[in-house]
Structure formats: structure tokens, C-alpha cells
Protein backbone atom coordinates (compact mmCIF):
# COMPACT_ATOMS: atom_id res chain seq x y z
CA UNK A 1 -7.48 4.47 5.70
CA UNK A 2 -8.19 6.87 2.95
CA UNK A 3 -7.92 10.45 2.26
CA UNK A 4 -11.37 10.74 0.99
CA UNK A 5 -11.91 14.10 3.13
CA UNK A 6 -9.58 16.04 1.28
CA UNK A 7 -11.94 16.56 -2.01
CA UNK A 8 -12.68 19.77 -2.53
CA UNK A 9 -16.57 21.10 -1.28
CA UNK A 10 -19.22 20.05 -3.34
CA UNK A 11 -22.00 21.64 -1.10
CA UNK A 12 -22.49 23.86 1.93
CA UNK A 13 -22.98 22.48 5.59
CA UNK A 14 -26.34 22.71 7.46
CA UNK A 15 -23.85 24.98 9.90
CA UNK A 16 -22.34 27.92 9.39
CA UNK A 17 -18.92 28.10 10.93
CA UNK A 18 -18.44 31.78 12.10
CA UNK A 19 -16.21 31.13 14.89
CA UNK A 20 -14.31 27.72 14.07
CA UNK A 21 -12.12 27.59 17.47
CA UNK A 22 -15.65 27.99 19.65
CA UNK A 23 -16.99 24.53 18.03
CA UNK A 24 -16.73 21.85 19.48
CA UNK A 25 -16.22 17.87 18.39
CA UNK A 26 -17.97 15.14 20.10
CA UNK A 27 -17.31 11.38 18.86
CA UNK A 28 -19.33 8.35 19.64
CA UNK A 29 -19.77 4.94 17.92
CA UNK A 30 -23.10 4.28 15.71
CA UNK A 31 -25.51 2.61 18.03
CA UNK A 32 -28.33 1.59 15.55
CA UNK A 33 -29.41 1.09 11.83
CA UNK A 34 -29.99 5.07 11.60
CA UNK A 35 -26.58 5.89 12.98
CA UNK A 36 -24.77 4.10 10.30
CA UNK A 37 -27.23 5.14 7.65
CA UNK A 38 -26.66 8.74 8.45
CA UNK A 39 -22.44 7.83 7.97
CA UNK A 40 -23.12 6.19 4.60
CA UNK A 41 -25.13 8.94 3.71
CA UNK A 42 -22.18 11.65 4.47
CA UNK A 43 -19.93 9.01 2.76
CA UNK A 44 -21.99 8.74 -0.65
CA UNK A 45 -21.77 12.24 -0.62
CA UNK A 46 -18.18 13.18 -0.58
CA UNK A 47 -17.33 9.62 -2.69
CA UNK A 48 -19.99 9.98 -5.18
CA UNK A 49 -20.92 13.73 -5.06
CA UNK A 50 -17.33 15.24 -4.89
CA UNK A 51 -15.07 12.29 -6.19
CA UNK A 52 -17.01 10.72 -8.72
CA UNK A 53 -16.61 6.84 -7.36
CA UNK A 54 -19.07 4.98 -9.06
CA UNK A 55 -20.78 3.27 -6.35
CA UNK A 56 -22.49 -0.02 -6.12
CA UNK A 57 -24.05 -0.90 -3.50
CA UNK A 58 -26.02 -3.97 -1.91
CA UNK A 59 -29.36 -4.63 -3.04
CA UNK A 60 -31.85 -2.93 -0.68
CA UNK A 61 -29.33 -0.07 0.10
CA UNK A 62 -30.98 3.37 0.31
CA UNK A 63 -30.88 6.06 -2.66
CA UNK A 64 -27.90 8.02 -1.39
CA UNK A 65 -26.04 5.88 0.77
CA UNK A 66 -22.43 4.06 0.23
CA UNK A 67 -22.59 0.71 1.63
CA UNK A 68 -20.91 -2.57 0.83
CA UNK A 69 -20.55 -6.21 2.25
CA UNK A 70 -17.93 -5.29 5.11
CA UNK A 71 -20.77 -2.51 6.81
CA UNK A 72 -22.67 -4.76 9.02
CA UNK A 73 -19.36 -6.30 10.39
CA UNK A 74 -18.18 -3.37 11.60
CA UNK A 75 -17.92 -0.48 14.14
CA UNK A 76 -18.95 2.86 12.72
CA UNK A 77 -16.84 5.96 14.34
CA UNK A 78 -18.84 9.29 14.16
CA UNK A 79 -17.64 12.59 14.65
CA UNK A 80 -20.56 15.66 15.28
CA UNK A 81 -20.11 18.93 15.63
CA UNK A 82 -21.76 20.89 18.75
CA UNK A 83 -22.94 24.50 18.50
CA UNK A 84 -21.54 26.47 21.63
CA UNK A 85 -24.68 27.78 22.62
CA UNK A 86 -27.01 24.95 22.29
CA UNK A 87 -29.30 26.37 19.35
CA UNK A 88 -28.79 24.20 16.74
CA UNK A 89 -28.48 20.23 16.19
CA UNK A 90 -25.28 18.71 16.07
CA UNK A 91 -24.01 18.05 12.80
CA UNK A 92 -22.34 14.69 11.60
CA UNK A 93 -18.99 16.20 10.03
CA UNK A 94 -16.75 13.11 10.10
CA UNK A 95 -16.89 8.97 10.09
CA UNK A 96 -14.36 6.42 10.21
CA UNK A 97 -15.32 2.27 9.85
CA UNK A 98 -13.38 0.09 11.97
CA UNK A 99 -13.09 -3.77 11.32
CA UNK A 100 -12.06 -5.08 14.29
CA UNK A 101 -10.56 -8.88 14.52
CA UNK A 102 -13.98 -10.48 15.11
CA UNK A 103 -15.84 -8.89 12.43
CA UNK A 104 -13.33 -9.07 9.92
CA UNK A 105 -13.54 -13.17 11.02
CA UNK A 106 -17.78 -12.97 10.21
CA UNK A 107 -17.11 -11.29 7.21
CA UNK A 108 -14.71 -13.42 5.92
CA UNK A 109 -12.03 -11.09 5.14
CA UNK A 110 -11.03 -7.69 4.79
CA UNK A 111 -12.23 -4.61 2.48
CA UNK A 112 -8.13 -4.41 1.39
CA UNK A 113 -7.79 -8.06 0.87
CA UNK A 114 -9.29 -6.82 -2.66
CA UNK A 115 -6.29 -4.99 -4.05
CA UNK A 116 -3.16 -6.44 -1.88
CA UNK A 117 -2.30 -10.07 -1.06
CA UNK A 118 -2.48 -9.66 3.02
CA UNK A 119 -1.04 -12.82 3.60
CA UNK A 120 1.97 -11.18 5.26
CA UNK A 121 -0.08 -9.40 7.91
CA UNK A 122 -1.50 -12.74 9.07
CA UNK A 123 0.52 -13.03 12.15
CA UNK A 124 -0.37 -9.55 13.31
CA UNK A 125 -4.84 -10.44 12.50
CA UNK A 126 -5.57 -11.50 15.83
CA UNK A 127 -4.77 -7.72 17.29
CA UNK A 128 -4.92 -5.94 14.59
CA UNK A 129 -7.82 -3.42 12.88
CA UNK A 130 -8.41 -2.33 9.24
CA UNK A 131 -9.34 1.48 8.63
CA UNK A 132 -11.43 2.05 5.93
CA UNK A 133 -14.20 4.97 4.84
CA UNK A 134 -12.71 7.75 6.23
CA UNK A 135 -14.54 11.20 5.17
CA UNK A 136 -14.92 14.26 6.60
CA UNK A 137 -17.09 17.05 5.64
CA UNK A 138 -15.80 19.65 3.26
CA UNK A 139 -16.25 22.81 5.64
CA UNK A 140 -14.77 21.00 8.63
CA UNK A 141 -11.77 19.38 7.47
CA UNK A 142 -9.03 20.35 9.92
CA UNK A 143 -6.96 19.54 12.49
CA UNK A 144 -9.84 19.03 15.25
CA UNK A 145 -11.51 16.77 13.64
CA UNK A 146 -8.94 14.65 12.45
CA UNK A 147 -7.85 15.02 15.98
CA UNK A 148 -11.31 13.66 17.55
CA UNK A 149 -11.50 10.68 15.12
CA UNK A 150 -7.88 9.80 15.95
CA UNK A 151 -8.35 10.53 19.87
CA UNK A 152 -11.34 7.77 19.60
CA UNK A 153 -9.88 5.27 17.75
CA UNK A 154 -6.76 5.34 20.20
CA UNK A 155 -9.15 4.84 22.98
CA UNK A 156 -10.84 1.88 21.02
CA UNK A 157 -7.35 0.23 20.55
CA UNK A 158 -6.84 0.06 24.24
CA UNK A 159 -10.65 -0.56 25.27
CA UNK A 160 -10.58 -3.82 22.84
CA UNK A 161 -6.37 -4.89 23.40
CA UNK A 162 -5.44 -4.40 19.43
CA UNK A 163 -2.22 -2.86 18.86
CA UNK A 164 -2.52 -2.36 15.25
CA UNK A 165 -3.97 -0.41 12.51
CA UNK A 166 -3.97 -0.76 8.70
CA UNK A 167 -5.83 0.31 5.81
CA UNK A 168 -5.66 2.42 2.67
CA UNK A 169 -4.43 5.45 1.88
CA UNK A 170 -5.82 6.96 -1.30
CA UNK A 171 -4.89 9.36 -4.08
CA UNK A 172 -6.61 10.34 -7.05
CA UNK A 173 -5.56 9.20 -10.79
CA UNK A 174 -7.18 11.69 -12.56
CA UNK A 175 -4.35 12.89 -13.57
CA UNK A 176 -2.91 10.29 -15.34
CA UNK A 177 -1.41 8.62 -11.68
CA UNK A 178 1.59 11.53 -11.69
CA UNK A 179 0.58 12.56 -8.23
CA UNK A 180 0.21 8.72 -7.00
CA UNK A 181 3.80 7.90 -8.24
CA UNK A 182 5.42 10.82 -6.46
CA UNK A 183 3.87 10.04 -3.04
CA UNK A 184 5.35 6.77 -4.05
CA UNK A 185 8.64 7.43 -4.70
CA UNK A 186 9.08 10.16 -1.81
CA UNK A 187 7.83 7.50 0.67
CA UNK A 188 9.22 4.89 -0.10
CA UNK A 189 12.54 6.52 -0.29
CA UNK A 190 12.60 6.14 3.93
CA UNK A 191 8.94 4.83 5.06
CA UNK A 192 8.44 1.61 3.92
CA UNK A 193 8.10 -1.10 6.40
CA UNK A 194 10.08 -4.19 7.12
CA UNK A 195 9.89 -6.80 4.10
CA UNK A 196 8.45 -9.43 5.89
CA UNK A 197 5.29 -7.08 6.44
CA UNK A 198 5.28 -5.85 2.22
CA UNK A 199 2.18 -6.66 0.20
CA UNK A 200 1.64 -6.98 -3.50
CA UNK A 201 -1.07 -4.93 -5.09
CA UNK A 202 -3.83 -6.77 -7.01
CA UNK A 203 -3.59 -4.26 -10.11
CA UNK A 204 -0.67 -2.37 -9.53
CA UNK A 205 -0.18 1.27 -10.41
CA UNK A 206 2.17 1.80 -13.27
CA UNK A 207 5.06 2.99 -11.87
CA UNK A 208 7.02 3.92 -14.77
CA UNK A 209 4.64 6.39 -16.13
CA UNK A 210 5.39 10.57 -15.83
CA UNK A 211 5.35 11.84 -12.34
CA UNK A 212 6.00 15.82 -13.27
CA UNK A 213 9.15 15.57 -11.28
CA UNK A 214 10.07 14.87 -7.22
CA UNK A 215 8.56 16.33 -4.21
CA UNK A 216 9.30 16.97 -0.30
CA UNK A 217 7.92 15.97 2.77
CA UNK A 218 5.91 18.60 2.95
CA UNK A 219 3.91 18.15 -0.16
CA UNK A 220 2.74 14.84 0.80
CA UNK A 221 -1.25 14.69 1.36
CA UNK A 222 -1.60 16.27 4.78
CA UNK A 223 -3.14 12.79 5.87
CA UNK A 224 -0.52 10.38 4.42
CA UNK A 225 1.98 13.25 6.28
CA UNK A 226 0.35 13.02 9.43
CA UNK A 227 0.74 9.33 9.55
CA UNK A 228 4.17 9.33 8.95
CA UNK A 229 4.35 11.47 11.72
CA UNK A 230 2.57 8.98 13.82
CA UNK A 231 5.18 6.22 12.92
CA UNK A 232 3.21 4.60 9.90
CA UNK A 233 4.84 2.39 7.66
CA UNK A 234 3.79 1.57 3.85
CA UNK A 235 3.75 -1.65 3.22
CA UNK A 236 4.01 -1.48 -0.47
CA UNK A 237 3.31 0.38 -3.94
CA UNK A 238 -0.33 1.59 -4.84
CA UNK A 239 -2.74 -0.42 -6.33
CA UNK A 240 -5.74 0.92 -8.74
CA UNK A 241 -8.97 1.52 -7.27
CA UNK A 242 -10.85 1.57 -10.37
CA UNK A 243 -14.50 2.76 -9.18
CA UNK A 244 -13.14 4.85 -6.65
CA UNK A 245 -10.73 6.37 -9.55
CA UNK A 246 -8.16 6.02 -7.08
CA UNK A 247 -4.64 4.52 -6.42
CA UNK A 248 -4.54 2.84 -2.40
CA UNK A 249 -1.22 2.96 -0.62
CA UNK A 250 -1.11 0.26 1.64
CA UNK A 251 -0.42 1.71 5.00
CA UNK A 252 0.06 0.15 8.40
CA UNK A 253 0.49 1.85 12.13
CA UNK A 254 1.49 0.43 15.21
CA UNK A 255 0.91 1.43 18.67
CA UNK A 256 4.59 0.62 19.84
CA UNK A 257 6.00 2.85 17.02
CA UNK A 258 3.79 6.14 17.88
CA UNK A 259 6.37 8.72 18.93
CA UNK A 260 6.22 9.75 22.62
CA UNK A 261 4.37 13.07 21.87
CA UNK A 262 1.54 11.67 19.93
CA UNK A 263 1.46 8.77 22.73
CA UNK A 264 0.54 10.90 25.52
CA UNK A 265 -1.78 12.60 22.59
CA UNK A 266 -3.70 9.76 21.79
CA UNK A 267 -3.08 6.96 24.40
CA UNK A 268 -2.15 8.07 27.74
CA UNK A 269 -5.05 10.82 28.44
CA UNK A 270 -7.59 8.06 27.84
């Protein structure tokens, strides 16, 4: 899990967004080589184009896609957005990757196994998913898309039997780490999980540096909030994401801890 769709807009859509409430979402999983092409594409994009990762991709990759090892192992989520009155294309706005038990066994790991030691979630692997890639485009980041790529993934928990998702949650250093080390120290103040599920980050984020002083709940990155909300538990400090120039808060959700109103949002209407 990341928070890669909260950059600010590098360039405009191929849609204009008049009316945003008469737009519709549709989400479907990438079918073929093109699908997941046209996801890396929207991903290099927003990392390289509005974040500034520095990007290195397999051999053989296209010019301006993000891909790496873990992309052939696994499922690619897609969000599009429909014109109302049928005149123009729909538009990929969103993507999600999801590595589900099996592919993360043919891969031979997962992405995070890079920056944390994950041999506490071992116990949970054989039902359990790691979110990764998330990006949304800059003119349609809100609530219904978020909403759509959460809506599918719930449906994908039940459709495969997992009951639990984890993944990364990113913030960017560029500021020295201050805004890293308050999310820290506000959540870990009440979210962390049990110890038995903490990790250790590979290059951890100094935590003793400035942080500019303490902040609330509600100046939390609107993702990192909203899974909170959902009953997600961090697992442990940040670690440094050097080529992604961020620091990745280990973050971990399970099905049994979603409150009762985001169950019947995300669960019980599939």
C-alpha cells in the first residue's frame, strides 16, 4: 500500500471533468500484456513524472513504464472512468497490484520483504495479500475512486478466501523525513499492532531527527487516515525507500477488524 496518488498533478487528463458526481467508476482486473502495460504506464507517470522515483526497470521494459520482478506474479486492479453519455473512451484513472499467496510463492517473496524482516507475518502468508503500486490519477483522486479500488479488492478477498492485507504506506522525505516522523509518532501513539505481528525496517528512518512539532488525527495523509478507519494496524516504524525518495510504514488490515459500517461497505454488498 502506498500513497503514491496523493502527488500533486503533473499533467492534465485526456477527460475533462465538468460534472464530477455524473462520472462514473468501473473496475476490472488486467486481462492481458496491454492491460498491465497501460497500469505501468499510469504508474511511471505519477512515480517518475510527479515524484521523482528513479526507476529501474527490467531489461526489455517499455520507455515509460514502471515495472519490476514482482509484475508478472501478480493481479493488476484497474480502475476507468466512464463518460455518462457514451462519447468518449474510458479513461484508466486508478491501479492497484495485488500479490496474492500463490504468486508471491512463484516469485519467491514479497516486494516489502526488501525494507522489513516479514518473518513475523509468516503464520498469516497462506491467506494473506500484499498491496503494492497504488496510484491514482491527479484529476481523479477522491473518494470514488478510492472507493471502487477498495470495493474490488474486498470482493477479491472473499472470491479467493484471504483474510488479510498488507503493504506499504508511503511518505515523502523531501523534507528532511519531518513529515514521516510525525505520522510516526501520532500513530504509533494508539495504532500499532500486536508485538508478535511488529517488523524491523531494513534501513530505518531516523527517528530522532526534527519533526516541526506534533499533529492530530486529522492531519494524517487522507490514505494512512482512511485505513485507520478501516481497522489497520502498523506494524512498525518507517523504513527509507531510497529511489522512491520515500519512507514506507509498514501497514497491515484484517478483514475481522473492519468496523461494521465499512463491512457492509466493502464485504457484505458483494
Amino acid at each position: 500500500m502506498d500513497l503514491s496518488f496523493l502527488a500533486p498533478a503533473s499533467q492534465s487528463p485526456a477527460i475533462s471533468p465538468p460534472v464530477r458526481s455524473a462520472w462514473q467508476f468501473a473496475t476490472s482486473w488486467a486481462g492481458d500484456e496491454a492491460e498491465v502495460r497501460a497500469a505501468q504506464r499510469l504508474r511511471h507517470a505519477i512515480f517518475a513524472g510527479e515524484m521523482g522515483a528513479r526507476l529501474a526497470p527490467p531489461p526489455g521494459t517499455p520507455a515509460g513504464c514502471d515495472a519490476d520482478r514482482f509484475d508478472d506474479y501478480c493481479d493488476h486492479l484497474l480502475v476507468h472512468v466512464i463518460d455518462p453519455d457514451d462519447m468518449l473512451a474510458p479513461q484508466l484513472v486508478g491501479t492497484y497490484r495485488v500479490l496474492n499467496p500463490d504468486g508471491a510463492r512463484r516469485a519467491g517473496g514479497y516486494y516489502s520483504d526488501s525494507e522489513f524482516d516479514l518473518a513475523p507475518l509468516r503464520a498469516l502468508a497462506p491467506t494473506a495479500v500484499e498491496l503494492g503500486r497504488a496510484c491514482v490519477d491527479a484529476e481523479w483522486r477522491s473518494g470514488g475512486v478510492i472507493m471502487a479500488l477498495w470495493s474490488a479488492l474486498g470482493a477479491y478477498m472473499l472470491e479467493h478466501g484471504l483474510d488479510t492485507m498488507f503493504g506499504c504506506a508511503s511518505i515523502g522525505v523531501a523534507d528532511g523525513g519531518m513529515q514521516a516522523r510525525r505520522v510516526w509518532n501520532k500513530v504509533s501513539e494508539a495504532y500499532l499492532a500486536a508485538p508478535e505481528w511488529q517488523l524491523l525496517p531494513r534501513q530505518p528512518l531516523p527517528l530522532d531527527g526534527e519533526t516541526g512539532g506534533a499533529i492530530g488525527m486529522r492531519d494524517l495523509p487522507p490514505l494512512i487516515k482512511g485505513y485507520l478507519r478501516c481497522g489497520a494496524r502498523v506494524l512498525g516504524p518507517p523504513s527509507l525507500d531510497p529511489r522512491f525518495n520515500t519512507a514506507d510504514l509498514p501497514v497491515m488490515l484484517r478483514l475481522a477488524d473492519l468496523p461494521a459500517r465499512y463491512r457492509k461497505q466493502f464485504l457484505e454488498g458483494q
